[in-house]
C-alpha atoms as a PDB file:
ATOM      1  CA  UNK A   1      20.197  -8.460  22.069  1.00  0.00           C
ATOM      2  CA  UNK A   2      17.152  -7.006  23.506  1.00  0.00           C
ATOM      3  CA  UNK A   3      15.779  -3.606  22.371  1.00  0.00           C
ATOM      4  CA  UNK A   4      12.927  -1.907  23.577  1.00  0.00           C
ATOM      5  CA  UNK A   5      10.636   0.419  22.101  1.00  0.00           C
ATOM      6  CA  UNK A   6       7.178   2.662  23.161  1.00  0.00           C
ATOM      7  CA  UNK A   7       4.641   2.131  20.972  1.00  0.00           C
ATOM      8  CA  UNK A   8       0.848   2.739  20.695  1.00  0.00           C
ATOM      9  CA  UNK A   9      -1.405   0.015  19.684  1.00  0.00           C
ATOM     10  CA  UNK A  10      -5.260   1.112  18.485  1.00  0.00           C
ATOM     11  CA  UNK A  11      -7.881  -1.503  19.612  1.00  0.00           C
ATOM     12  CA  UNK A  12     -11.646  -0.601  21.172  1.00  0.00           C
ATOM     13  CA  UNK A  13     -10.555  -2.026  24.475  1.00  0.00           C
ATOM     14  CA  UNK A  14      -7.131  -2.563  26.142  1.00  0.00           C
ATOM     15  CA  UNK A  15      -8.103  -6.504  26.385  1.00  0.00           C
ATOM     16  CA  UNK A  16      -7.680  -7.140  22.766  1.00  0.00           C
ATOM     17  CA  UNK A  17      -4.590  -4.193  22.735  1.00  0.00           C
ATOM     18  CA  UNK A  18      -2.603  -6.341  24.931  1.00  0.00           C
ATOM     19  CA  UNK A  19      -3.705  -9.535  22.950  1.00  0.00           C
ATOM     20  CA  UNK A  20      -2.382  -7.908  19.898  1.00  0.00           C
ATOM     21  CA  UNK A  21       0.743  -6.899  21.787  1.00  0.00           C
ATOM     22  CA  UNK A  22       1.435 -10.538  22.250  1.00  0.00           C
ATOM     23  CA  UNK A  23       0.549 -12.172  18.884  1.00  0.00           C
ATOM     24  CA  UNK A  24       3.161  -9.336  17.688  1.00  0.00           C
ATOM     25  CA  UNK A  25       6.006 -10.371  20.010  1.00  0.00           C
ATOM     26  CA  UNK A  26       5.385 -14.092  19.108  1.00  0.00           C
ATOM     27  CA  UNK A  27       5.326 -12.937  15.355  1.00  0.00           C
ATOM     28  CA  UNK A  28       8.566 -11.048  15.622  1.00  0.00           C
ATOM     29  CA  UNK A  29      10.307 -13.691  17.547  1.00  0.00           C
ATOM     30  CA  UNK A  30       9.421 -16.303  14.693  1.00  0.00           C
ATOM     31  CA  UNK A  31      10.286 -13.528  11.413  1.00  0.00           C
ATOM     32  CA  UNK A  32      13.490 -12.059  10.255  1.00  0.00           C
ATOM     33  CA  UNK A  33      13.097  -8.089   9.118  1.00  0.00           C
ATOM     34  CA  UNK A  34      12.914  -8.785   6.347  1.00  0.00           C
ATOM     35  CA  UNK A  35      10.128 -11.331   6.324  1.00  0.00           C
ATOM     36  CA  UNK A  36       8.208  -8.815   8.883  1.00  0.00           C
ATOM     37  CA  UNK A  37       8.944  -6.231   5.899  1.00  0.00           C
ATOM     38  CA  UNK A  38       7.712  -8.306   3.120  1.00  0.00           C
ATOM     39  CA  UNK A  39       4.170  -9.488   5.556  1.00  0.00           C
ATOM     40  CA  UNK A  40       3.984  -5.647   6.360  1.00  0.00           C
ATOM     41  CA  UNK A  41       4.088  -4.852   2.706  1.00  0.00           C
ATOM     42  CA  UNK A  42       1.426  -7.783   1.935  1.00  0.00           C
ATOM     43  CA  UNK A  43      -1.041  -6.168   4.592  1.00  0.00           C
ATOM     44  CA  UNK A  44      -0.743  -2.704   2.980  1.00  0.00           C
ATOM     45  CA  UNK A  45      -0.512  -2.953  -0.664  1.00  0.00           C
ATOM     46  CA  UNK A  46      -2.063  -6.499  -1.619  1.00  0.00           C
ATOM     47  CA  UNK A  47      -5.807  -6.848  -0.681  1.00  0.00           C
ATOM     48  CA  UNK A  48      -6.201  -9.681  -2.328  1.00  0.00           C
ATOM     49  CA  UNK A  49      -3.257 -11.705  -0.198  1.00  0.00           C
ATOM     50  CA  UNK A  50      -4.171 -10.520   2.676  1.00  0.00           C
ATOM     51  CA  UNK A  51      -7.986 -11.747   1.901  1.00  0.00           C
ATOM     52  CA  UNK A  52      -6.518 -15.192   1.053  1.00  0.00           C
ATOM     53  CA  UNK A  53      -3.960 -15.556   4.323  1.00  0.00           C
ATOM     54  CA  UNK A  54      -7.243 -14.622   6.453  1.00  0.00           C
ATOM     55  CA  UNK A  55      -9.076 -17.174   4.601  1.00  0.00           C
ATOM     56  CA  UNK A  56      -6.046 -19.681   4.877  1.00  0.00           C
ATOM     57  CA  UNK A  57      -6.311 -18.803   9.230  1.00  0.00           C
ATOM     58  CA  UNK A  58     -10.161 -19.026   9.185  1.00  0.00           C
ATOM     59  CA  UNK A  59     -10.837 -15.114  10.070  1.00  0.00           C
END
């Protein structure tokens, strides 16, 4: 099934909004909810995680 939602995406130009539109499609594709739960908790609670997956991507 197919959902869709509205949703407003901050980025200084709507190039890179519509980039990160598509890296989050792909990324919810490839995760379950609960692994986008678990990443999502990561991002916002564990600095030093998120410093070492950045690392791990080479950004």
């Amino acid at each position: 099934m197919k959902f869709e939602y509205d949703i407003v995406i901050e980025a200084p130009s709507e190039k890179e909004a519509d980039q990160k539109a598509k890296a989050l499609k792909t990324i919810a594709k490839k995760l379950s909810a609960k692994e986008l739960a678990k990443l999502s908790d990561i991002i916002e609670n564990d600095p030093i995680k998120l410093a070492l997956a950045k690392k791990a991507l080479g950004v």
